[in-house]
Protein backbone atom coordinates (compact mmCIF):
# COMPACT_ATOMS: atom_id res chain seq x y z
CA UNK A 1 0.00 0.00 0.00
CA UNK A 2 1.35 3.45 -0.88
CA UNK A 3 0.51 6.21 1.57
CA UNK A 4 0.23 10.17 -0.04
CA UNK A 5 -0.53 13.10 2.22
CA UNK A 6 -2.04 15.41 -0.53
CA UNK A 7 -1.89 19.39 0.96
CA UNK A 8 -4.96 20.96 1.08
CA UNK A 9 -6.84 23.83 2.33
CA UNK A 10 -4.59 25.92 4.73
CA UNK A 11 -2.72 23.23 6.64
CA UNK A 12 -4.47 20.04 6.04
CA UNK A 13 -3.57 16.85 4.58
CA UNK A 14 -6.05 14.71 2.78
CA UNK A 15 -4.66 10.79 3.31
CA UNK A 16 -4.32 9.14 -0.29
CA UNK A 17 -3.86 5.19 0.01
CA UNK A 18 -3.36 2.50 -3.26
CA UNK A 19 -2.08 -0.59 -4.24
CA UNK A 20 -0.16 -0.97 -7.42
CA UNK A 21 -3.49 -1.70 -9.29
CA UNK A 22 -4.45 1.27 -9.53
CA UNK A 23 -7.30 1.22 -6.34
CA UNK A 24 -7.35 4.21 -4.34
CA UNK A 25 -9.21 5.21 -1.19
CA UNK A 26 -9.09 8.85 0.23
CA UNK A 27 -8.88 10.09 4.35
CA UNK A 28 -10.55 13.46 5.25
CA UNK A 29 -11.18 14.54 1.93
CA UNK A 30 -11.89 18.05 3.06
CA UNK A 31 -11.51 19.40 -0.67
CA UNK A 32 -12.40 17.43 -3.69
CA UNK A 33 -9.60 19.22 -6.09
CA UNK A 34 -6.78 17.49 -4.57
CA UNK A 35 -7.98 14.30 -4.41
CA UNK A 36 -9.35 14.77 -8.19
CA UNK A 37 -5.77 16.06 -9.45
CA UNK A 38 -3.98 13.39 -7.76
CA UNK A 39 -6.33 10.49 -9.01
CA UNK A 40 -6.22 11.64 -12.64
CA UNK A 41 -1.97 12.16 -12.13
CA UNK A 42 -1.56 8.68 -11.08
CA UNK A 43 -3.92 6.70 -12.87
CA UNK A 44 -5.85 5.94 -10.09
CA UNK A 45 -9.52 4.73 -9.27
CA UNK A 46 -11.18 5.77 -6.41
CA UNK A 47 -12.99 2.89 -4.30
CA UNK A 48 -13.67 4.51 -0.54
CA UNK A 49 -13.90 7.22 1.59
CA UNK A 50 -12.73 7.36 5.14
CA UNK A 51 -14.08 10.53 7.21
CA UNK A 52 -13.07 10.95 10.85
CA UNK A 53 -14.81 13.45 12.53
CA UNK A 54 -17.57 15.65 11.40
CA UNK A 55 -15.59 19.16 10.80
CA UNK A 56 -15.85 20.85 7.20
CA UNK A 57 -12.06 20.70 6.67
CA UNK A 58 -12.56 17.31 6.79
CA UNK A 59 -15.73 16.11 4.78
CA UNK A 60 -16.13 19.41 2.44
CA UNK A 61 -14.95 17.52 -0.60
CA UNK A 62 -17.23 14.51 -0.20
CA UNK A 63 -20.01 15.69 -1.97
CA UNK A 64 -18.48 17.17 -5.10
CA UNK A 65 -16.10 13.45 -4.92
CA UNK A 66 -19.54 11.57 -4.95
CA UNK A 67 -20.81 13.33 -8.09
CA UNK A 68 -17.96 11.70 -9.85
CA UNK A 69 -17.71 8.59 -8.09
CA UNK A 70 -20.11 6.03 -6.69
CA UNK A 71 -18.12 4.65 -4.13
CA UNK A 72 -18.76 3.92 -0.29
CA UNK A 73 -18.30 6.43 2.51
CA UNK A 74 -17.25 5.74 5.99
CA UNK A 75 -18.21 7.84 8.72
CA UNK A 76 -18.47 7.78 12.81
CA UNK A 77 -22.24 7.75 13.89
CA UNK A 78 -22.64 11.75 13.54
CA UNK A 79 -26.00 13.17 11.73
CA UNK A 80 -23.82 16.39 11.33
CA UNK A 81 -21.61 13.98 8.72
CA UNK A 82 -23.76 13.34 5.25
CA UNK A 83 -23.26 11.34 2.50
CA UNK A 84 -21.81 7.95 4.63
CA UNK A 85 -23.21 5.06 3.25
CA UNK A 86 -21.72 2.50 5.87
CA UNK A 87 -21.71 3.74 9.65
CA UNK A 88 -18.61 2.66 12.11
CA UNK A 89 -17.99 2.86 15.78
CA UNK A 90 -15.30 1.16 17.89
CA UNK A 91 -14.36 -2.21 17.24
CA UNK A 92 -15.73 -2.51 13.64
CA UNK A 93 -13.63 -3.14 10.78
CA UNK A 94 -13.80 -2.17 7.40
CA UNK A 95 -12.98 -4.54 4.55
CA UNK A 96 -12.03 -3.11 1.37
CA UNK A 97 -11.89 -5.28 -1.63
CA UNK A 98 -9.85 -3.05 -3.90
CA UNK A 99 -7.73 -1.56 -2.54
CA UNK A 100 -7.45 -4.67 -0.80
CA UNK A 101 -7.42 -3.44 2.99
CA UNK A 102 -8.60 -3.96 6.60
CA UNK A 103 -8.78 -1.26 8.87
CA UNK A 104 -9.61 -1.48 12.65
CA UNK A 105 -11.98 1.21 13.41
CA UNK A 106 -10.84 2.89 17.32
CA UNK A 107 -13.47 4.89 19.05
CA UNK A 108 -11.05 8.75 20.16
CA UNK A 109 -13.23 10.60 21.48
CA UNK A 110 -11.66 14.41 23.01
CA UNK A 111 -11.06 16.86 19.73
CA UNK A 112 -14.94 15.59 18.98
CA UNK A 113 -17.23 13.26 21.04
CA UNK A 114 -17.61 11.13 17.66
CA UNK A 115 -13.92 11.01 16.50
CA UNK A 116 -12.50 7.63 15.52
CA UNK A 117 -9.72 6.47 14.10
CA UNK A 118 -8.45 4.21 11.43
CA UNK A 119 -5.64 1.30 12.19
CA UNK A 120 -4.58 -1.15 9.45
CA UNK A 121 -2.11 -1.75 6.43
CA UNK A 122 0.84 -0.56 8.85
CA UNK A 123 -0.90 3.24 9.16
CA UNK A 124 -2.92 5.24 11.46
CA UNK A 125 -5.55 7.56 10.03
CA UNK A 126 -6.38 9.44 13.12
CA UNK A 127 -7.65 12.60 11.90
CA UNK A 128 -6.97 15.50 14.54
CA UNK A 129 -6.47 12.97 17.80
CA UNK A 130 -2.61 12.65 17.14
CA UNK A 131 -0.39 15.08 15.98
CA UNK A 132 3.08 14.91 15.18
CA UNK A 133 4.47 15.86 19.07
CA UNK A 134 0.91 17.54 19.73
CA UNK A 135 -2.43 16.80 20.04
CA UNK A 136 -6.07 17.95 18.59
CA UNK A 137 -7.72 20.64 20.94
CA UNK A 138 -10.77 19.75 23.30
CA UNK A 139 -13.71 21.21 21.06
CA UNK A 140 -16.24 18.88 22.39
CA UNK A 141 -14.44 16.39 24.99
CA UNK A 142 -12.80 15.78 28.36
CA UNK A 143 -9.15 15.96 29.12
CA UNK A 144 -9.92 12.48 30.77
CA UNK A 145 -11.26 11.50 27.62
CA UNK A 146 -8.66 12.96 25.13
CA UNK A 147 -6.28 11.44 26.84
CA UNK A 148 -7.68 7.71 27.30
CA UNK A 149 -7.37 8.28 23.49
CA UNK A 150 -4.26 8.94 23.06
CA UNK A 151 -3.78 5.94 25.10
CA UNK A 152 -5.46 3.64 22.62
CA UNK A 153 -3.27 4.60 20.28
CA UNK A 154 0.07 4.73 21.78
CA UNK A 155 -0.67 1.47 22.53
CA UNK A 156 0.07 0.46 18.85
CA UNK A 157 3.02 -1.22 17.64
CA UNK A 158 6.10 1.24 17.30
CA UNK A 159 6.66 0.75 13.67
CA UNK A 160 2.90 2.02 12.57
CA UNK A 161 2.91 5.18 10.80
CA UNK A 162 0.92 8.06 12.10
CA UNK A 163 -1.17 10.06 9.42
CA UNK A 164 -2.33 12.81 11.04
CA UNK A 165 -4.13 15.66 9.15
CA UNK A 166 -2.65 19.02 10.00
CA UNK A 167 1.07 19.66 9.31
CA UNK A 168 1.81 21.39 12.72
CA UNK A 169 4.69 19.41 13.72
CA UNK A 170 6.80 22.41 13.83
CA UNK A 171 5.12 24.67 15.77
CA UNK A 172 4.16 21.42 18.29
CA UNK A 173 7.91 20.33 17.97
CA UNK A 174 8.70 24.23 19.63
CA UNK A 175 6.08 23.80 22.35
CA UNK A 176 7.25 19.91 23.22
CA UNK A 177 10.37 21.76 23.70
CA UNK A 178 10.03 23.79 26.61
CA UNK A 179 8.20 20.98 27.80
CA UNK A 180 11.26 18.70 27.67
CA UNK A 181 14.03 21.12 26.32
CA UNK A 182 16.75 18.37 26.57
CA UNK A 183 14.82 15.66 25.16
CA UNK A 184 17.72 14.55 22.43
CA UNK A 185 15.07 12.43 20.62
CA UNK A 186 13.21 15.61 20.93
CA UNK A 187 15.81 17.56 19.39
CA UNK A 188 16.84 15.08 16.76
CA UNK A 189 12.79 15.47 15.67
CA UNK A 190 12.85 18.99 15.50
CA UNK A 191 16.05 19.26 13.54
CA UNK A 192 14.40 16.92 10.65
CA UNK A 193 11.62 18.98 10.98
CA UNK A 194 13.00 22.04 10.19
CA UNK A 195 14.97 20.56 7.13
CA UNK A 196 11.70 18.93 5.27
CA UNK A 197 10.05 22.21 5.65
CA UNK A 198 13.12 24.19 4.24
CA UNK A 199 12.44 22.50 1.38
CA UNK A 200 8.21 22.47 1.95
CA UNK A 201 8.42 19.00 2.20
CA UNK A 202 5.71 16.98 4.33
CA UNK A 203 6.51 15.52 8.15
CA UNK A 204 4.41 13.13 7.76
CA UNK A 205 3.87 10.18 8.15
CA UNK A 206 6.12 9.42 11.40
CA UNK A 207 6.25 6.14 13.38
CA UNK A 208 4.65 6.00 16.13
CA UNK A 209 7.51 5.04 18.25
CA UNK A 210 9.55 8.31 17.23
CA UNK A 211 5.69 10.02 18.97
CA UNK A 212 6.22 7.93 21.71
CA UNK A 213 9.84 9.34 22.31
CA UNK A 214 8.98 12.99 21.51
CA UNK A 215 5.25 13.63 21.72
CA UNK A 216 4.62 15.53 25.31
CA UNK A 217 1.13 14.41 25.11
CA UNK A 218 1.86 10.97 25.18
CA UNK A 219 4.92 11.30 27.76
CA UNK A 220 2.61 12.57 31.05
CA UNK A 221 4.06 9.74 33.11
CA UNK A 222 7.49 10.57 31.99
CA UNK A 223 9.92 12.52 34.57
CA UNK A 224 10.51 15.70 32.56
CA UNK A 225 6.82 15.88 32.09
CA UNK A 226 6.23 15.60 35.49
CA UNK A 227 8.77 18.22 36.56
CA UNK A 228 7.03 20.72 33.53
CA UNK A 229 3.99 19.76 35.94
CA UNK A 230 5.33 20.95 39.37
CA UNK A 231 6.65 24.14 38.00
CA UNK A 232 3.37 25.11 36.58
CA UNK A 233 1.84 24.50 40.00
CA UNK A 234 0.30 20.48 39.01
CA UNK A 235 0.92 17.98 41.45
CA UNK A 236 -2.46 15.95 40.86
CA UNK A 237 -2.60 13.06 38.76
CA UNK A 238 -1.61 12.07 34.92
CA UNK A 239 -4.80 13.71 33.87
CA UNK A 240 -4.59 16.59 35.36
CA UNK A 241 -0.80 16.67 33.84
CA UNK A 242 -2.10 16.29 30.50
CA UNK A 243 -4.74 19.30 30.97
CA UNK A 244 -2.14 21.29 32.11
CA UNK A 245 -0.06 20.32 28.88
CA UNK A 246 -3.47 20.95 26.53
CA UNK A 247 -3.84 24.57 28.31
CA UNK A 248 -0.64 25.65 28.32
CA UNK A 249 -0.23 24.35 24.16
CA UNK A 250 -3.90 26.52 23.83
CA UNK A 251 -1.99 29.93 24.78
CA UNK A 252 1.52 28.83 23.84
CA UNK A 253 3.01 31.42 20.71
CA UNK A 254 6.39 30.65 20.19
């Protein structure tokens, strides 16, 4: 399976997966013009649609994608998301024939109560759960919740390849740093970072496990995160660390 993030809109990527066949199946589609461009570039047929969340820079291109191709749609169980054909909630899997493809479908509920995620083929399609060394803000959940999330998916094996769909990495790499300024994983990140975008080159996709080393949002039980904790006056519990994280990221301008 070959994974494309295709820019679109301001900041977003739209998640293009195929097979050497030709068979094609599109993430967040949040404007049909990309999608279109790269389809007719590559040869490529369009099979499926995988939506997320509900949120327009997500699902905008749906409709104008469905007026030129009858293929399923995948949504979370949200009336504010039309067009789905097959509804999916935690624990179901979807089964694609062509591309051929199973994807396990994981319940994330915190940057929306009706998020989910996508885990399969060696990728993550998480939407705006995961970030590259950030996470989505709280729009409609819990910290408890975001973070039980997160969880879920840090939980995955090391080697899977997050597809987020925002390319913040940079400006979350310069927060995660004065979170955990001598982090050398941290700094090792940052320094790619800022070479792919020199060039205006994606950071994505990223394994998991390089998250998992760098990602403040999934380090709250780690020492340094701790120790950010205490100096901003939290001495409660991992949730309460990860609020603190989430606030602090809301206001943070560097």
């Amino acid at each position: 399976m070959h994974v494309v993030p295709l820019p679109a809109l301001a900041d977003n990527y739209i998640w293009l997966l195929h097979d050497d066949g030709g068979q094609a199946v599109v993430v967040d589609p949040g404007d049909a013009f990309p999608v279109e461009t790269a389809l007719k570039a590559r040869g490529l047929e369009l099979r499926a649609i995988l939506l997320t969340h509900h949120h327009h820079d997500h699902i905008g291109g749906v409709e104008a994608l469905l007026s030129r191709h009858n293929v399923p749609v995948y949504a979370p169980r949200d009336e504010r998301i039309g067009h789905a054909t097959q509804r999916v909630d935690d624990g179901d899997v979807v089964l694609l024939d062509a591309p051929e493809a199973r994807f396990d479908v994981i319940a994330v509920p915190g940057h929306t109560i009706t998020h989910i995620a996508y885990a399969g083929q060696g990728v993550l399609l998480c939407g705006d759960t995961l970030f590259s060394m950030g996470c989505g803000r709280l729009f409609e959940g819990t910290p408890s919740q975001m973070l039980a999330s997160l969880d879920r998916l840090a939980a995955l094996p090391g080697n899977t390849l997050v597809c987020c769909a925002h390319e913040y990495t940079a400006a979350n790499g310069r927060f995660a740093q004065t979170v955990e300024p001598s982090n050398p994983a941290l700094i090792t990140r940052q320094q790619e970072v800022s070479a792919l975008r020199a060039h205006n080159r994606p950071t994505l996709p990223v394994a998991l496990a390089t998250e998992q080393a760098t990602n403040p949002f999934l380090r709250t039980d780690c020492e340094d995160v701790i120790a950010w904790s205490r100096r901003h006056g939290i001495d409660g519990d991992r949730v309460a660390r990860f609020a603190a994280l989430r606030a602090n990221k809301d206001v943070f301008s560097g």
